[in-house]
N, C-alpha and C. Protein backbone atom coordinates (compact mmCIF):
# COMPACT_ATOMS: atom_id res chain seq x y z
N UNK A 1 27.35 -28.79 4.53
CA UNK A 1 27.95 -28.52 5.82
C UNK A 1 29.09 -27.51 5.66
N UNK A 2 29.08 -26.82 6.66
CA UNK A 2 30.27 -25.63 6.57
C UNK A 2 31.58 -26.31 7.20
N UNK A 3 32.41 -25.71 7.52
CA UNK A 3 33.67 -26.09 8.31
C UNK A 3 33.46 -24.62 9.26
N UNK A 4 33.94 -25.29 10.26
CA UNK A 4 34.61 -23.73 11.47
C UNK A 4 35.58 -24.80 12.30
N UNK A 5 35.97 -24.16 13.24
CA UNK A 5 36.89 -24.58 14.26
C UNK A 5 36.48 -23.87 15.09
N UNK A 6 37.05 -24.91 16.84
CA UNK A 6 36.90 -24.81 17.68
C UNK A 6 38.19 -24.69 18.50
N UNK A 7 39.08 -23.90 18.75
CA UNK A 7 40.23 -23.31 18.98
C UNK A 7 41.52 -24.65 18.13
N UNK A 8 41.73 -24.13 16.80
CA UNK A 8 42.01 -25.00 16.01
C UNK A 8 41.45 -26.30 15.71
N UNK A 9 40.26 -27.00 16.48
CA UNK A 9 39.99 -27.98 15.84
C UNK A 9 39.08 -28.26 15.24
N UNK A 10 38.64 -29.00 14.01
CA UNK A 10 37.84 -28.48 13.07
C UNK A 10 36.46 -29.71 13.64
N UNK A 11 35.24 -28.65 13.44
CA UNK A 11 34.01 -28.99 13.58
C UNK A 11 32.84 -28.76 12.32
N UNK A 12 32.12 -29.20 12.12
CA UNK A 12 30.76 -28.82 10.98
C UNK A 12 29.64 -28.27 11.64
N UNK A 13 29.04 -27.84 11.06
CA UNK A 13 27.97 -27.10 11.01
C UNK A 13 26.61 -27.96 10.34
N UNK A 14 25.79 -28.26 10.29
CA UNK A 14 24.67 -28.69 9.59
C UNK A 14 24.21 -28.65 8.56
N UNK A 15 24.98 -27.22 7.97
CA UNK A 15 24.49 -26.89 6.64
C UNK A 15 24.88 -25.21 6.35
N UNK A 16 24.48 -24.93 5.34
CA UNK A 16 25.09 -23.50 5.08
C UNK A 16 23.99 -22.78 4.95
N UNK A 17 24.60 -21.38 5.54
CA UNK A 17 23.86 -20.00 5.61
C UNK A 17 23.15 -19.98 4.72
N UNK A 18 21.89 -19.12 4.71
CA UNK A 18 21.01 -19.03 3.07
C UNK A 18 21.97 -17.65 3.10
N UNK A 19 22.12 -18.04 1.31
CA UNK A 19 22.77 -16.75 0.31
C UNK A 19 22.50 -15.50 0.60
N UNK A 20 23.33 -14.68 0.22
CA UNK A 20 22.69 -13.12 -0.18
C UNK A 20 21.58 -13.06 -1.49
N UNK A 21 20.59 -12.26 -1.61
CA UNK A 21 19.45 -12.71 -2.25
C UNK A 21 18.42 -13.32 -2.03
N UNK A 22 18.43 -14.24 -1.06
CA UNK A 22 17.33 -15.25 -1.33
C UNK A 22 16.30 -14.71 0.39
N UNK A 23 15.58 -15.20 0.33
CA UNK A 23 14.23 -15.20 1.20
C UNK A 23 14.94 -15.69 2.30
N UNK A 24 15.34 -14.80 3.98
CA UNK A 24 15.65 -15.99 5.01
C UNK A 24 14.22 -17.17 5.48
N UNK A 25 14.78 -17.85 5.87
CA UNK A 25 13.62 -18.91 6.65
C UNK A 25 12.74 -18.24 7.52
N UNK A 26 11.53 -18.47 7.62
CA UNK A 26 10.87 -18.00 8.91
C UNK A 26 11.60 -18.68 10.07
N UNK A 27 11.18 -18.17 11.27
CA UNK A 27 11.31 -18.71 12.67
C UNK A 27 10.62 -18.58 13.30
N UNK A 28 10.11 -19.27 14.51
CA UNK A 28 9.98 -19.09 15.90
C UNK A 28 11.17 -19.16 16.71
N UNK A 29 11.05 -18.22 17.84
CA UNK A 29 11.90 -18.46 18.83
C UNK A 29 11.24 -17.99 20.18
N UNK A 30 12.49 -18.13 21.60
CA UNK A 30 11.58 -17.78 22.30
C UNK A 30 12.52 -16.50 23.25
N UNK A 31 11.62 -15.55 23.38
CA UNK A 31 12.24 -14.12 23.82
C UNK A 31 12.72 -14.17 25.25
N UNK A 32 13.69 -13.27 26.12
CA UNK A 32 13.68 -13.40 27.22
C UNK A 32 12.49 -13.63 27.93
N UNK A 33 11.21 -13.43 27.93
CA UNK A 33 10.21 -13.17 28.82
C UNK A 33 8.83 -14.56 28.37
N UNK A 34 10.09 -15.58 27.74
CA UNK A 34 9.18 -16.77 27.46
C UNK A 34 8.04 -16.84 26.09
N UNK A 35 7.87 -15.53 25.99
CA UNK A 35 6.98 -15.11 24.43
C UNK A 35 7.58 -15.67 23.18
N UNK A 36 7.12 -16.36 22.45
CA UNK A 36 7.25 -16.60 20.79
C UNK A 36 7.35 -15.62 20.13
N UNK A 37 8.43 -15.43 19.42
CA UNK A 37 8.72 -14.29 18.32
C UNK A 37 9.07 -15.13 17.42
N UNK A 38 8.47 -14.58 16.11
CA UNK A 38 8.88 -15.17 14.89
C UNK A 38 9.35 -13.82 14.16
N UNK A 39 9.72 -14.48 12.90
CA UNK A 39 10.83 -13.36 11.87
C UNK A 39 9.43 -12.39 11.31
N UNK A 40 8.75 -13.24 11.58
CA UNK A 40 7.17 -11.98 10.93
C UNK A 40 7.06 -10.48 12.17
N UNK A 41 7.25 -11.08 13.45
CA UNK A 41 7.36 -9.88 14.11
C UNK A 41 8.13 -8.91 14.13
N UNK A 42 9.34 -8.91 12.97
CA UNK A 42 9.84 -7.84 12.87
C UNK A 42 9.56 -7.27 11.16
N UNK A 43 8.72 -7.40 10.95
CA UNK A 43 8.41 -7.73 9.38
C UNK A 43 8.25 -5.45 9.30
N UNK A 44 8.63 -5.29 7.92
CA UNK A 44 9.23 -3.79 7.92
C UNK A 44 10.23 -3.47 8.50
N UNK A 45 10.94 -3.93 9.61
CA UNK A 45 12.24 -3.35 9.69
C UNK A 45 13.55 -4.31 8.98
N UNK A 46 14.46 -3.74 9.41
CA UNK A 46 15.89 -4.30 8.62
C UNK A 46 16.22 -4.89 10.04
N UNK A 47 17.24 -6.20 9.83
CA UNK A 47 17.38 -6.99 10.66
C UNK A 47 18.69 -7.48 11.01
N UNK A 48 19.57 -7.35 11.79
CA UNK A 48 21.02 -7.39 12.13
C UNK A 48 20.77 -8.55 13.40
N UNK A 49 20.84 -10.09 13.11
CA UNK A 49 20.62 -11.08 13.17
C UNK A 49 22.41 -11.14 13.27
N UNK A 50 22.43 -11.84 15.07
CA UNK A 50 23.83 -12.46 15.35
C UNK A 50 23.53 -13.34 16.68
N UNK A 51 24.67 -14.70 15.45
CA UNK A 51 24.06 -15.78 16.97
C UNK A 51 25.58 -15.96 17.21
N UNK A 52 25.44 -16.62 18.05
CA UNK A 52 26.68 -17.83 18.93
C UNK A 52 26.53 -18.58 19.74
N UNK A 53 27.17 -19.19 20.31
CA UNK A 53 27.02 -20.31 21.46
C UNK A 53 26.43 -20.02 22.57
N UNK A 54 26.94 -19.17 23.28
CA UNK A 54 26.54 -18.73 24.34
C UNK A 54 26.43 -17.81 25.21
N UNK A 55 25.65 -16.62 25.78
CA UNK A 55 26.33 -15.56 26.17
C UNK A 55 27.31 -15.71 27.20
N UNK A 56 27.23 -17.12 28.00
CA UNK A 56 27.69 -17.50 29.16
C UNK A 56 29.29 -18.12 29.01
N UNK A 57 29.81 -17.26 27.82
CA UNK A 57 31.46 -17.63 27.58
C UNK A 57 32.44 -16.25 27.11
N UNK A 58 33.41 -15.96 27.51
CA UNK A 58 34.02 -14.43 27.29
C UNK A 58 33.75 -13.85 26.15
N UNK A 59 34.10 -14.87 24.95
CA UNK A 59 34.22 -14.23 23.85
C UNK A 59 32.66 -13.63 23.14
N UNK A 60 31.85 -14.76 23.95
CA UNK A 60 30.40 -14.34 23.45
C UNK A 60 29.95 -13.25 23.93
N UNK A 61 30.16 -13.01 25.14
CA UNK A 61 29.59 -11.66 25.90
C UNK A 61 30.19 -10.58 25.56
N UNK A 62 31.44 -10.59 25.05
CA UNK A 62 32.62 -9.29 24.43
C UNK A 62 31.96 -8.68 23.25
N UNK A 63 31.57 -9.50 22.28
CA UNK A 63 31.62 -9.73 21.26
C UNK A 63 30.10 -9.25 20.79
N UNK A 64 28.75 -9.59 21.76
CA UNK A 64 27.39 -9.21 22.06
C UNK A 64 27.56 -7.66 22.32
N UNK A 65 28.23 -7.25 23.73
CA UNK A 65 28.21 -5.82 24.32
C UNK A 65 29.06 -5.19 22.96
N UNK A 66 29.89 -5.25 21.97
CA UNK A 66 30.71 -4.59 21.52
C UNK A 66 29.99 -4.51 19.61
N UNK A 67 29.07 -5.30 19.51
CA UNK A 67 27.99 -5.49 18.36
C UNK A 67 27.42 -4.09 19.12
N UNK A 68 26.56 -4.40 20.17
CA UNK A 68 25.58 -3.10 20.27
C UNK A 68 25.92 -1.93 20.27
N UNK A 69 27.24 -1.92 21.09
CA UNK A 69 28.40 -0.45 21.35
C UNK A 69 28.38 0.01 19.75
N UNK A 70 28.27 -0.69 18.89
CA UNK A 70 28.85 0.04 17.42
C UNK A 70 27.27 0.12 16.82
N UNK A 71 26.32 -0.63 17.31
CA UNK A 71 25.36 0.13 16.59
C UNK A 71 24.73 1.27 16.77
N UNK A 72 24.73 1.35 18.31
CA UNK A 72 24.58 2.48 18.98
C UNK A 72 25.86 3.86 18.57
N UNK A 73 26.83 3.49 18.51
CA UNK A 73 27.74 4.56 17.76
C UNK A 73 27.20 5.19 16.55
N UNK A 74 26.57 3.97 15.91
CA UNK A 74 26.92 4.10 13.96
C UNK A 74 25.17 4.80 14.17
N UNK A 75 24.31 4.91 15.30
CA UNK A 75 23.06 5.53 15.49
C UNK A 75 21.84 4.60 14.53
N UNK A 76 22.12 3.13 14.82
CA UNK A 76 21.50 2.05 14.06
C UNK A 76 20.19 1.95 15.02
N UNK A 77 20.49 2.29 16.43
CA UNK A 77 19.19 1.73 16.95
C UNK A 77 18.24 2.98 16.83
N UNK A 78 18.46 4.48 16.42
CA UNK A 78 18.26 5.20 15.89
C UNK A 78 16.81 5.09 14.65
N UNK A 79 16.90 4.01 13.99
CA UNK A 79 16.42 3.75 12.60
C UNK A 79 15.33 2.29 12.97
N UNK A 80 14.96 2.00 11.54
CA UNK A 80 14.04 0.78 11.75
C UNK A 80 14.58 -0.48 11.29
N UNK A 81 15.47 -0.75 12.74
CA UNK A 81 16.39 -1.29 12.61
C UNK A 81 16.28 -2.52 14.00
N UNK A 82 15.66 -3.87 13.28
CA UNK A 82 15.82 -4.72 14.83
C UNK A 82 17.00 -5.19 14.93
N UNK A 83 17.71 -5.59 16.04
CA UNK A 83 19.07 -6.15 16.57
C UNK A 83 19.07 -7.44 17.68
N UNK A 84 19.07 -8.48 16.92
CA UNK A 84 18.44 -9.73 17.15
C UNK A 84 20.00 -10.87 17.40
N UNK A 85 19.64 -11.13 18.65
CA UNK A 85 21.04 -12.14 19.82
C UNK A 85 20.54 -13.51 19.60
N UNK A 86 20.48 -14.26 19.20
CA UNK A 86 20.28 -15.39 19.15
C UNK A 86 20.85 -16.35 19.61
N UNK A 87 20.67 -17.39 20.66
CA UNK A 87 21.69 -18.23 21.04
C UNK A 87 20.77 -19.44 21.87
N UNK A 88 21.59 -20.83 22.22
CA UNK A 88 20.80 -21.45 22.90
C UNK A 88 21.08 -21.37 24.38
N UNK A 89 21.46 -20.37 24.88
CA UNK A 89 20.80 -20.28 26.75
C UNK A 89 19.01 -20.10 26.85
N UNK A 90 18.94 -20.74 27.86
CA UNK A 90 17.67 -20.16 28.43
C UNK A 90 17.59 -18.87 28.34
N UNK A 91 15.91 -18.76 27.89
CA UNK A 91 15.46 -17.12 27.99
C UNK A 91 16.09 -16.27 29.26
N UNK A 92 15.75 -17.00 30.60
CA UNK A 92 16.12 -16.70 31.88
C UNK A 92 17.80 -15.85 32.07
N UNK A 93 18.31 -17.29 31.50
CA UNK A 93 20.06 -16.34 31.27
C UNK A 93 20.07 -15.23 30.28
N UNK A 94 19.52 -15.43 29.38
CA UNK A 94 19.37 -14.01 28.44
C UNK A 94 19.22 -12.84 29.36
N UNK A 95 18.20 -12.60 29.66
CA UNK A 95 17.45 -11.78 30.03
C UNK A 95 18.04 -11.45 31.31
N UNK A 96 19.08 -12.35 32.44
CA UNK A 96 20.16 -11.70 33.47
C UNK A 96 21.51 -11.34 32.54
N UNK A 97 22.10 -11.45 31.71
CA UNK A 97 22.53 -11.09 30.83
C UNK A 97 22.80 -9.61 30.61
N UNK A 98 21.34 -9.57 29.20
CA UNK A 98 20.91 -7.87 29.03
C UNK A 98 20.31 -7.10 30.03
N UNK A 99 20.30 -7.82 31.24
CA UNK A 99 19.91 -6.62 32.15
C UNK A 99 21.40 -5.90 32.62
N UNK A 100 22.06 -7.25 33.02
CA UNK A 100 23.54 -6.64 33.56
C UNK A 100 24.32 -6.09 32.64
N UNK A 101 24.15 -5.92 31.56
CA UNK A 101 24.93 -5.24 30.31
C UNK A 101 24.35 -4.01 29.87
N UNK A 102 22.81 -3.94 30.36
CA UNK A 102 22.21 -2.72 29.95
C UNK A 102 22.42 -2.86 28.32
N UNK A 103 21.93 -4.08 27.50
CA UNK A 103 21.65 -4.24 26.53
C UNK A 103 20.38 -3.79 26.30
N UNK A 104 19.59 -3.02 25.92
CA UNK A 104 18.13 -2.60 26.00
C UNK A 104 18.12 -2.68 24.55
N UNK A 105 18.63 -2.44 23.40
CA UNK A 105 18.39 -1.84 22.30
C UNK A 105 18.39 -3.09 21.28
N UNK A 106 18.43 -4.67 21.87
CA UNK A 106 18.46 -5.94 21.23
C UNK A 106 17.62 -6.53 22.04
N UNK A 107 16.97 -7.59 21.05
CA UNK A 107 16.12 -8.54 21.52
C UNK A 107 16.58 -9.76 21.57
N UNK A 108 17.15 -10.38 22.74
CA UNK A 108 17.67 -12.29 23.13
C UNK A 108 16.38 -12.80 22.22
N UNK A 109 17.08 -14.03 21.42
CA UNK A 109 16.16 -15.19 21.48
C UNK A 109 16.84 -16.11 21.73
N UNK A 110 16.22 -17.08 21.74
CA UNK A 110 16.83 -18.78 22.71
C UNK A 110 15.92 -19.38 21.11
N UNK A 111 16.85 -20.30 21.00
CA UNK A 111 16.33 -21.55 20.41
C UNK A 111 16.51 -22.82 21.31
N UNK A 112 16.24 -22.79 23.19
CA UNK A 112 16.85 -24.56 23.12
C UNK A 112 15.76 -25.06 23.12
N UNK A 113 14.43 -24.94 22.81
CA UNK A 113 13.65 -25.51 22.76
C UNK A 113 13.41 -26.50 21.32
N UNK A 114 13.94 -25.50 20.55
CA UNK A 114 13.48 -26.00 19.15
C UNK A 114 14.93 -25.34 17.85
N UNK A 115 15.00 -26.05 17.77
CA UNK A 115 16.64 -26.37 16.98
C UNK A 115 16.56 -25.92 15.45
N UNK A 116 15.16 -25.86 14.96
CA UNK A 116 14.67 -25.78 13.96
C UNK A 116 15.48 -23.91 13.09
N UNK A 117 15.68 -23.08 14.04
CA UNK A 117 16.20 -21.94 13.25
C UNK A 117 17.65 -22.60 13.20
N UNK A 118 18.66 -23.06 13.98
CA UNK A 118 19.82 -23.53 13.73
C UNK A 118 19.83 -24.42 12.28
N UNK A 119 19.13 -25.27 11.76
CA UNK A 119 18.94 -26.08 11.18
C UNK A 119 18.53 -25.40 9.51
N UNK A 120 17.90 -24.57 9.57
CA UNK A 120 17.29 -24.08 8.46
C UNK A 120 18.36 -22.93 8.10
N UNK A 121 19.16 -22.10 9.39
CA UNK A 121 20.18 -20.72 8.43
C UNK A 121 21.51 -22.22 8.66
N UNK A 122 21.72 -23.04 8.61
CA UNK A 122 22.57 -23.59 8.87
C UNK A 122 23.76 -23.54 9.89
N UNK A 123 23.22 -22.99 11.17
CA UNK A 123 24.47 -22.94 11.93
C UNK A 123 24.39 -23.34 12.95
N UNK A 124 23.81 -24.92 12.70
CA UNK A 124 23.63 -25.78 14.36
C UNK A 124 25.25 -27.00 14.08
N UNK A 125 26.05 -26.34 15.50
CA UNK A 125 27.16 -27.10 15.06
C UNK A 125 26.89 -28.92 15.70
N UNK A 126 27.31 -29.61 14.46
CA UNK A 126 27.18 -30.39 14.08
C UNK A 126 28.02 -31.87 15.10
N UNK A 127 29.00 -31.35 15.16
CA UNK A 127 29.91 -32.30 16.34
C UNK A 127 31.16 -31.43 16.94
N UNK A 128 31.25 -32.54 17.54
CA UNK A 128 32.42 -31.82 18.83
C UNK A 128 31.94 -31.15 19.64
N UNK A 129 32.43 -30.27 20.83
CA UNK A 129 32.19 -30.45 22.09
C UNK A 129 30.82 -29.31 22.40
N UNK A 130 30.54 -28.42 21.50
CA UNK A 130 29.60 -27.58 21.51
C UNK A 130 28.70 -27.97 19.81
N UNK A 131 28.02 -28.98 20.60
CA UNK A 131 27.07 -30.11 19.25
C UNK A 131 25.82 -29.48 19.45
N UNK A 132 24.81 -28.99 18.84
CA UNK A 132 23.87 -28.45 19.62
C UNK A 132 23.93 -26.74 19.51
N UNK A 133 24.89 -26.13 19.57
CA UNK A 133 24.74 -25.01 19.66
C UNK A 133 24.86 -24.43 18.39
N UNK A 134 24.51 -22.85 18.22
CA UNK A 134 24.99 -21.97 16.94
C UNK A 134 26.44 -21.75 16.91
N UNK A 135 26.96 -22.14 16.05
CA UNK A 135 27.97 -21.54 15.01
C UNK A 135 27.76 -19.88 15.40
N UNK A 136 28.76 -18.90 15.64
CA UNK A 136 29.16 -17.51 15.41
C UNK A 136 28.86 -17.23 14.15
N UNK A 137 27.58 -16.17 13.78
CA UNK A 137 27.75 -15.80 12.45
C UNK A 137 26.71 -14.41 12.75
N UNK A 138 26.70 -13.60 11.67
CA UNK A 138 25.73 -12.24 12.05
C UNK A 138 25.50 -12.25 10.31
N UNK A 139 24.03 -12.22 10.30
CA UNK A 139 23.13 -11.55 9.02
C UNK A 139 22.42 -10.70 8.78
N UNK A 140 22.66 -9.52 8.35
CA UNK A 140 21.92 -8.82 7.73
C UNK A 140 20.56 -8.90 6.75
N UNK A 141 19.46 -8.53 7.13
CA UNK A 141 17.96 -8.78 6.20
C UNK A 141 17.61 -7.79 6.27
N UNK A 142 17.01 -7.53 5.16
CA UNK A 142 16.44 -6.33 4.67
C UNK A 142 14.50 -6.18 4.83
N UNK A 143 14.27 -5.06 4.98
CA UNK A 143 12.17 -4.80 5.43
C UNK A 143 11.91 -6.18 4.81
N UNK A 144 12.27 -6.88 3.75
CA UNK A 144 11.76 -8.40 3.49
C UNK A 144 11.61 -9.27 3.83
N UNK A 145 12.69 -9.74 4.29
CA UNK A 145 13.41 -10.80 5.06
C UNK A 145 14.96 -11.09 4.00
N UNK A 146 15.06 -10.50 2.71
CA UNK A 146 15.84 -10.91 1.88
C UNK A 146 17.52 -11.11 2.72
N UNK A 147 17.94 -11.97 2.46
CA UNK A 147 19.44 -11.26 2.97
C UNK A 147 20.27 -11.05 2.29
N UNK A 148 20.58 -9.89 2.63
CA UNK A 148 21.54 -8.89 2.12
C UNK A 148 23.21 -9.30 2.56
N UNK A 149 23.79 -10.00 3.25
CA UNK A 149 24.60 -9.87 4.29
C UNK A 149 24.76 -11.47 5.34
N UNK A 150 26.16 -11.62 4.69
CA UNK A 150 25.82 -13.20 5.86
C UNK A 150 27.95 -12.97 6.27
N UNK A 151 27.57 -13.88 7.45
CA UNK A 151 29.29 -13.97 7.71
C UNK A 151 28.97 -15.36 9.13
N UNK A 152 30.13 -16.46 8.65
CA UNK A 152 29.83 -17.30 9.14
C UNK A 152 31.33 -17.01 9.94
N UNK A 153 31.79 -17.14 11.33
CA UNK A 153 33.20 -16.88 11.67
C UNK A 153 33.67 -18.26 11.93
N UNK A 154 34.72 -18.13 11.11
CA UNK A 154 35.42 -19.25 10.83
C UNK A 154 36.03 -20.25 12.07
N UNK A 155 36.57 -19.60 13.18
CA UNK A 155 37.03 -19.78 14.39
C UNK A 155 35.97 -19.30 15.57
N UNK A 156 35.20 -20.04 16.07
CA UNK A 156 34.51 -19.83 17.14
C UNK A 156 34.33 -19.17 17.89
N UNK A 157 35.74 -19.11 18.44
CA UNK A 157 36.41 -17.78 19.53
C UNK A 157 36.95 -16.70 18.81
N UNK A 158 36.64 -16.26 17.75
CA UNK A 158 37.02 -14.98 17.47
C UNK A 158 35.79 -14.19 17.25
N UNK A 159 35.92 -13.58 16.82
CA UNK A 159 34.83 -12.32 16.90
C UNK A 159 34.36 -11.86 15.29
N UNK A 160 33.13 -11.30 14.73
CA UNK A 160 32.99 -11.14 13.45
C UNK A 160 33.28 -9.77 12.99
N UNK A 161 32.89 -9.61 11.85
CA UNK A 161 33.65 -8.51 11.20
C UNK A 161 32.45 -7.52 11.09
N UNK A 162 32.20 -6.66 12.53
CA UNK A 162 31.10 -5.77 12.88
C UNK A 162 31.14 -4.30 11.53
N UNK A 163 32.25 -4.24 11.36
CA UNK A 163 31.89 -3.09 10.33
C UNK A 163 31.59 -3.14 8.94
N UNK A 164 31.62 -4.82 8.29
CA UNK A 164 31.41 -5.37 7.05
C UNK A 164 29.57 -5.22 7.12
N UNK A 165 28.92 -6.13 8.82
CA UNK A 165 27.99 -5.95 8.59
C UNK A 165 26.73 -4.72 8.84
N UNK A 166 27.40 -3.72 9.86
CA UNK A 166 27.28 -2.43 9.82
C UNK A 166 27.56 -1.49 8.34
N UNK A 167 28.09 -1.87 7.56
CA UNK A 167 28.16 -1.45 6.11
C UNK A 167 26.88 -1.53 5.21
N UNK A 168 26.93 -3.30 5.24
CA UNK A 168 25.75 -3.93 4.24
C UNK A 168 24.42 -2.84 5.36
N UNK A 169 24.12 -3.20 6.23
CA UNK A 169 23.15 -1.97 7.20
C UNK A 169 22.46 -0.73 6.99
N UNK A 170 23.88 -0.49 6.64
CA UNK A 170 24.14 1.11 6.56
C UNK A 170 23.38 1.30 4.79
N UNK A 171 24.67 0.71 4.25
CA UNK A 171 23.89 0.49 2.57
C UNK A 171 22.82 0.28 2.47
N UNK A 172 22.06 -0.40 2.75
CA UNK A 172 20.88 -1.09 2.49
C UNK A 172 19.95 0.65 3.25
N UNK A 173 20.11 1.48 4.36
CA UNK A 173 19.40 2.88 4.63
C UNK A 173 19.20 3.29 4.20
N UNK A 174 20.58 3.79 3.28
CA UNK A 174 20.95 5.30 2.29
C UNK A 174 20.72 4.42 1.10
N UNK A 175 20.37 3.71 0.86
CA UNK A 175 19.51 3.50 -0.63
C UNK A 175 17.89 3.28 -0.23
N UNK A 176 17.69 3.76 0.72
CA UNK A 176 16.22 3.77 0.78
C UNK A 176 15.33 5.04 0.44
């Protein structure tokens, strides 16, 4: 189990991120438009994988629009490069969401159907008042699935460290 907090108060997580190195888990999930996507459907590209609680809270929606703003800067959606939102709202809220944000260049998935990706990268928080949901964290995977790149944010309501994983990204291009 990890530790994070929830505006200072401390909560767990289920279990911990898989390593840098190792094989991520497969998944299913389910896309704005109700379709099953699994981690095989993005199989050949590189994968910039970021979940959180919810888009339906400030820091999540800041934090979503301001991920894409920099990949779109850094010319990531440019490349073969998927950019994957993960969270447990309904597909439905996703998808009013990235329309009103003019998110086009990421794909929502929802896990509330099936808990099973929270459970396996380890970031289904565990207790306290958001039990059930993802933990804040963004991973980087490489055309494999390998990951290259993990960051679990320690504090809920803060925001992750977009240019650490825009780096590992970036690295992982220009050595191709």
């Amino acid at each position: 189990m990890a530790t994070i907090s929830l505006r200072g108060q401390t909560t767990q997580t289920c279990g911990e991120l898989p390593p840098t190195g190792q094989t991520a888990p497969a998944f299913t999930l389910l896309d704005n438009h109700l379709k099953a996507r699994s981690l095989g459907d993005f199989s050949g590209q590189r994968k910039l994988i970021y979940t959180l609680p919810s888009l339906d809270t400030p820091v999540c929606a800041k934090s979503s629009r301001k991920l894409v703003e920099q990949c779109q800067a850094a010319s990531l959606s440019d490349e073969n490069i998927a950019v994957l939102i993960i969270s447990a709202d309904l597909p439905f809220a996703q998808q009013r969401f990235c329309k009103q944000h003019k998110l086009n260049a990421v794909t929502s998935l929802s896990l509330h159907c099936d808990t099973a990706f929270g459970i396996d990268y380890g970031l289904l928080i565990a207790d306290g008042p958001l039990t059930g949901l993802t933990a804040r964290a963004i991973l980087v995977l490489d055309e494999q699935d390998t990951v290259l790149y993990t960051e679990l944010v320690s504090e809920i309501g803060h925001e992750p460290d977009y240019e650490a994983a825009l780096t590992a990204i970036r690295a992982r291009a220009i050595s191709d």
